[in-house]
Protein backbone atom coordinates (compact mmCIF):
# COMPACT_ATOMS: atom_id res chain seq x y z
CA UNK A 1 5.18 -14.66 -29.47
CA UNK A 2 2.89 -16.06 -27.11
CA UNK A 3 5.14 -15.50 -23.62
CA UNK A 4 5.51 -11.64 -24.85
CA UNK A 5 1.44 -11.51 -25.47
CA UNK A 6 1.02 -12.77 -22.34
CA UNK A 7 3.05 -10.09 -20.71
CA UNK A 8 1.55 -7.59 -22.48
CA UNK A 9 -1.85 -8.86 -21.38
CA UNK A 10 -0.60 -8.29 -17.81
CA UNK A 11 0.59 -4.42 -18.54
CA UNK A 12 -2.73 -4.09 -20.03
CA UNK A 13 -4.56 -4.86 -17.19
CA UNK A 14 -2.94 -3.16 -14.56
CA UNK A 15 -2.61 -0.46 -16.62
CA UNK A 16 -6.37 -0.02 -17.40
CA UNK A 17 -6.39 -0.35 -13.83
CA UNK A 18 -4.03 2.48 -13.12
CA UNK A 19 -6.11 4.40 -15.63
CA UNK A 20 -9.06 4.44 -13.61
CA UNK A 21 -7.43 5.40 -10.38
CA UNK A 22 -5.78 8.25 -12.30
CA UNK A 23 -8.69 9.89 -12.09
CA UNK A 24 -8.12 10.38 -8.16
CA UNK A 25 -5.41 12.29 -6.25
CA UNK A 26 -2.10 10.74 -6.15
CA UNK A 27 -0.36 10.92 -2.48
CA UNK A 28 1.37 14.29 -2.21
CA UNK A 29 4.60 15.20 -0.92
CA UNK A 30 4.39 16.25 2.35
CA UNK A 31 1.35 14.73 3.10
CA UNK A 32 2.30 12.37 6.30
CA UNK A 33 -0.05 8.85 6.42
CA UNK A 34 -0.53 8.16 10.55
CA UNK A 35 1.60 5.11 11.65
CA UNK A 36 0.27 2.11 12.10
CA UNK A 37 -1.06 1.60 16.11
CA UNK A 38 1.62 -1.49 17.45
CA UNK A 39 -0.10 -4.46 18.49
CA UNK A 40 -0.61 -5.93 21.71
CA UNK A 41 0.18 -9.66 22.97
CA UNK A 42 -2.37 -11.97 21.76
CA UNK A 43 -3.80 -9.39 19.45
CA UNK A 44 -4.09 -10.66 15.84
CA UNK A 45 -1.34 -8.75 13.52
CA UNK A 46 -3.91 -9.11 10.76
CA UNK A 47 -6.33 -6.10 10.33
CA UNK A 48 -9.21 -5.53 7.84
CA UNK A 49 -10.53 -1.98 6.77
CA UNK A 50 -13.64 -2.41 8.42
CA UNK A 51 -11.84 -2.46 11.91
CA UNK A 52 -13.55 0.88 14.16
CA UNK A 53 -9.69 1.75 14.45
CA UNK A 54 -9.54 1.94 10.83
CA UNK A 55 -12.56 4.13 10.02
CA UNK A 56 -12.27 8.08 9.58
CA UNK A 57 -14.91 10.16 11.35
CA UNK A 58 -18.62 10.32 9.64
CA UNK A 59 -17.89 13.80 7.85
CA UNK A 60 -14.27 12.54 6.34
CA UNK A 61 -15.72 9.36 5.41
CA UNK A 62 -18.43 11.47 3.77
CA UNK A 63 -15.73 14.08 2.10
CA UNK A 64 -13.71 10.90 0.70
CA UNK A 65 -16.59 9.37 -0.62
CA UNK A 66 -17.68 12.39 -2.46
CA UNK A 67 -14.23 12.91 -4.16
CA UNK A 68 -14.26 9.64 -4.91
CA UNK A 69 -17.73 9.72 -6.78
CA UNK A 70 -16.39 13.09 -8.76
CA UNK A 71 -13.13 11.68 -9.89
CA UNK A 72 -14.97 8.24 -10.98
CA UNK A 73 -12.77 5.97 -8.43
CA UNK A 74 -15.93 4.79 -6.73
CA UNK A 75 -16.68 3.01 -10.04
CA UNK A 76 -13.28 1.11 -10.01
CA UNK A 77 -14.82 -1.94 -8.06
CA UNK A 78 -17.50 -2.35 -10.48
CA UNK A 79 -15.01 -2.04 -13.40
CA UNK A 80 -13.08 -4.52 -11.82
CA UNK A 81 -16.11 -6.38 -11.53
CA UNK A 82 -17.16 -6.41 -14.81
CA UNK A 83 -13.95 -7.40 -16.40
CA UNK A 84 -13.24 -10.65 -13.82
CA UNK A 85 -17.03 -11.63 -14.93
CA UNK A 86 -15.78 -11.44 -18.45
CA UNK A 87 -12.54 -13.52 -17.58
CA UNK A 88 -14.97 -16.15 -15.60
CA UNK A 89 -17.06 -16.55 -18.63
CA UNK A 90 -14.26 -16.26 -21.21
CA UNK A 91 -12.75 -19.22 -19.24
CA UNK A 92 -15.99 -21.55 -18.20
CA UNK A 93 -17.01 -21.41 -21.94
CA UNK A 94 -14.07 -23.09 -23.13
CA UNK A 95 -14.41 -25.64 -19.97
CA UNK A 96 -18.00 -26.50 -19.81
CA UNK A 97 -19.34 -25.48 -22.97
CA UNK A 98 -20.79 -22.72 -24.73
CA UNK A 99 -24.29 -24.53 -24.09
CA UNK A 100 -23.99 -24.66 -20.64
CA UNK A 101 -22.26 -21.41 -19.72
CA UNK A 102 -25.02 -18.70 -19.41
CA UNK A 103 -26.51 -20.99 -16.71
CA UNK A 104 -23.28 -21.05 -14.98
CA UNK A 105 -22.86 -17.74 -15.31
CA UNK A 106 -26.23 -16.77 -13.69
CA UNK A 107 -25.36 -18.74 -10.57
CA UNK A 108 -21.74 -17.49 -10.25
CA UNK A 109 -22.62 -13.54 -10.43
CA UNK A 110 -25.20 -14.20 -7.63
CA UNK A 111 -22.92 -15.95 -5.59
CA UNK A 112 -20.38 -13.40 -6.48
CA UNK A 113 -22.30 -10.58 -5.83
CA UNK A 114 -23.42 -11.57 -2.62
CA UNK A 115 -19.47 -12.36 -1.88
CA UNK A 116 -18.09 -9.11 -3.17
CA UNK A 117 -20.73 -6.49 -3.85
CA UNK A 118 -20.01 -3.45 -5.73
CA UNK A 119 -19.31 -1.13 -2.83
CA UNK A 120 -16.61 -3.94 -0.87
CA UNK A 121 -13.60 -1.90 -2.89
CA UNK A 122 -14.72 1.40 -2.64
CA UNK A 123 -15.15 0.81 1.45
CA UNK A 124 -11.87 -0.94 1.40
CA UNK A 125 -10.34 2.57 -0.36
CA UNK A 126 -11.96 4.94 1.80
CA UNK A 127 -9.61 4.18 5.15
CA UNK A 128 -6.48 4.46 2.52
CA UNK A 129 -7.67 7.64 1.63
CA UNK A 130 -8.34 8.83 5.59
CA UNK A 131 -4.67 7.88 5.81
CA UNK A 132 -2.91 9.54 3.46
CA UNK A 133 -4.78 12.97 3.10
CA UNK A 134 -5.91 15.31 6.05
CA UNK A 135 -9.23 16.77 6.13
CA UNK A 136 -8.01 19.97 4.36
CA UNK A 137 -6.24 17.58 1.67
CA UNK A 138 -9.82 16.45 0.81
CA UNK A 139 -11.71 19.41 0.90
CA UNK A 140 -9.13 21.18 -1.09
CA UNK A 141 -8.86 17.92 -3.63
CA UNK A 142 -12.78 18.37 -3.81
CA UNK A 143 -12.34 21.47 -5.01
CA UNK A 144 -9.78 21.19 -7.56
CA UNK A 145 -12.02 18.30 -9.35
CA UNK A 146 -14.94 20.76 -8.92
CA UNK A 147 -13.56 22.99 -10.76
CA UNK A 148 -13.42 22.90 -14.34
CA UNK A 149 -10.03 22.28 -15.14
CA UNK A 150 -10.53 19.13 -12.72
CA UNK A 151 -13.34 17.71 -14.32
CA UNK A 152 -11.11 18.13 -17.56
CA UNK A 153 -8.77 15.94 -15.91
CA UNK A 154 -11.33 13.65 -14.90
CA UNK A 155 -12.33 13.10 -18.02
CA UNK A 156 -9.36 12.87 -20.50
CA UNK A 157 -6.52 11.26 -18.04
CA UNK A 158 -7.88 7.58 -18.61
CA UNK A 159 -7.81 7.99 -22.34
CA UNK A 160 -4.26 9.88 -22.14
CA UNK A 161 -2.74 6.91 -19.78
CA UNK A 162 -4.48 4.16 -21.92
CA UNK A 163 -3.14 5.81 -24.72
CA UNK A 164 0.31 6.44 -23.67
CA UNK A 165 0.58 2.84 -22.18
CA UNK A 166 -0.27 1.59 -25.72
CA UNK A 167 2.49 3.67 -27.34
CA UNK A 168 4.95 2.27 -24.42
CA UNK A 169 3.84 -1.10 -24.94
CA UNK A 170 4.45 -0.95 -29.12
CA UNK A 171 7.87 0.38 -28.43
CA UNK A 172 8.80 -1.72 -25.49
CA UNK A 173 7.79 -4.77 -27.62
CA UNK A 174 9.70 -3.74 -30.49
CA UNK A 175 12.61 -3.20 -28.84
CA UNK A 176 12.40 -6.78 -27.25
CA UNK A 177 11.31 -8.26 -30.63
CA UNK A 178 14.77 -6.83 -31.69
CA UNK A 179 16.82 -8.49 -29.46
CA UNK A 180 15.32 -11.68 -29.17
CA UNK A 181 15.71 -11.69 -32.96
CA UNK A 182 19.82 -10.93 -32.12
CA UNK A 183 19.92 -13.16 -29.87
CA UNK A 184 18.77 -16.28 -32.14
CA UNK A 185 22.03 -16.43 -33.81
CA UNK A 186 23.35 -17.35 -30.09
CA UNK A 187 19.82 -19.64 -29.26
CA UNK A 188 18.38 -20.64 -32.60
CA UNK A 189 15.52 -22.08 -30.24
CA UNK A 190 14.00 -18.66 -30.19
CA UNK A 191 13.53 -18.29 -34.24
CA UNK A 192 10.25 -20.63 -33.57
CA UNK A 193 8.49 -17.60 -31.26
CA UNK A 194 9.66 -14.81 -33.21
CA UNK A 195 7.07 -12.91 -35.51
CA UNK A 196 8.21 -13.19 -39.32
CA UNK A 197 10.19 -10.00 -40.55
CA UNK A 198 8.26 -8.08 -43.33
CA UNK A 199 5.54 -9.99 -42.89
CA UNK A 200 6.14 -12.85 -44.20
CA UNK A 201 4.57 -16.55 -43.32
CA UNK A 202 4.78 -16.69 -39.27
CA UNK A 203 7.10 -19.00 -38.38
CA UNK A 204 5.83 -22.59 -36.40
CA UNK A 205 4.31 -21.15 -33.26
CA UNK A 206 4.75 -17.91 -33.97
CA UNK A 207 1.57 -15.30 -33.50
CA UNK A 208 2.50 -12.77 -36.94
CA UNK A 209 3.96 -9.31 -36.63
CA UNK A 210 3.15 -6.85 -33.81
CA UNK A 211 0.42 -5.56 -35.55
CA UNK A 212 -1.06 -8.39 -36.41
CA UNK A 213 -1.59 -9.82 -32.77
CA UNK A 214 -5.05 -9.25 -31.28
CA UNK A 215 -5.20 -6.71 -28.55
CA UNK A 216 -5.56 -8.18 -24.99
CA UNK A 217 -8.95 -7.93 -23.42
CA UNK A 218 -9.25 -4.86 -21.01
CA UNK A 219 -11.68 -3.84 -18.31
CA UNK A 220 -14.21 -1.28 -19.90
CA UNK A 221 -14.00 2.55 -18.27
């Protein structure tokens, strides 16, 4: 089922994604972001995090980064990073050659380094962060994933999300696989993309049982 595998490479991704930045403070209730300053004629409506309005003061900026280094979000960009490399090379491989690739490869990562370095996402989160907690908010944050119950949390929430999104995904697919397979009395069309039941031969473009399919590629932690 190659449509559903490529949907499921999507969840994947954004859900390793979501993993990561599990690892830092969710917006709380009560916690009011500032509104947005309204613009003046001729100004430009679009605005960029590195804009001075943007920008907390030096010792918040300082605070967010910390948290950010303790709960591992400051690692997101170059997780990001690392996986879009992998994609890139994944890609030019099959386009250019396996010959020619690791040459390609060394003058893409320079050019995309110098393009998007490693810190561009975390400095792009820290005015996010200056907006949706208060000073207090960090400092108290800081001290929660200080503590050890927070570095507990630190550590095992990626693996818990990962592994609940897995579990979601094997149900979720089943349940589709179910009535897709319903369904082909109605559109006999769809018996071609369906896995084979009790594993038998896969049908003409099928891709085998559930369990059979490769996993989709994720970023690394």
């Amino acid at each position: 089922m190659k449509f559903l595998c490529g949907m499921i490479g999507v969840l994947c991704l954004s859900g390793t994604v979501f993993a990561q930045a599990q690892s830092a403070p969710q917006h709380q209730p009560g916690v009011t972001a500032p509104s947005a300053p309204a613009h003046t004629p001729g100004q430009t409506a679009k605005r960029t995090p590195s804009d001075s309005a943007d920008k907390p003061d030096p010792v918040k900026d300082e605070a967010i980064r910390h948290l950010m280094d303790i709960t591992g979000t400051s690692k997101l960009g170059d997780n990001i990073a690392a996986y879009l490399k992998d994609q890139v090379k994944e890609g030019a491989g099959r386009a250019i050659g396996a010959d020619k690739v690791d040459a390609f490869m060394v003058t893409f990562n320079q050019k995309f380094l110098g393009t998007s370095p490693g810190t561009s996402v975390t400095d792009a989160m820290v005015p996010i962060y200056a907006k949706a907690f208060s000073m207090e908010d960090v400092q108290g944050l800081i001290q929660f994933y200080e503590s050890p119950l927070g570095q507990r949390v630190v550590k095992a929430l990626p693996d818990v999300t990962q592994e609940s999104q897995r579990v979601g995904i094997e149900i979720e697919q089943t349940a589709a696989i179910k009535i897709l397979r319903d369904m082909s009395e109605q559109y006999p069309e769809l018996r071609q993309i369906l896995p084979p039941e009790n594993g038998g031969t896969p049908a003409p473009g099928g891709t085998g049982p559930p369990g059979a399919a490769p996993a989709p590629t994720t970023p690394p932690k």
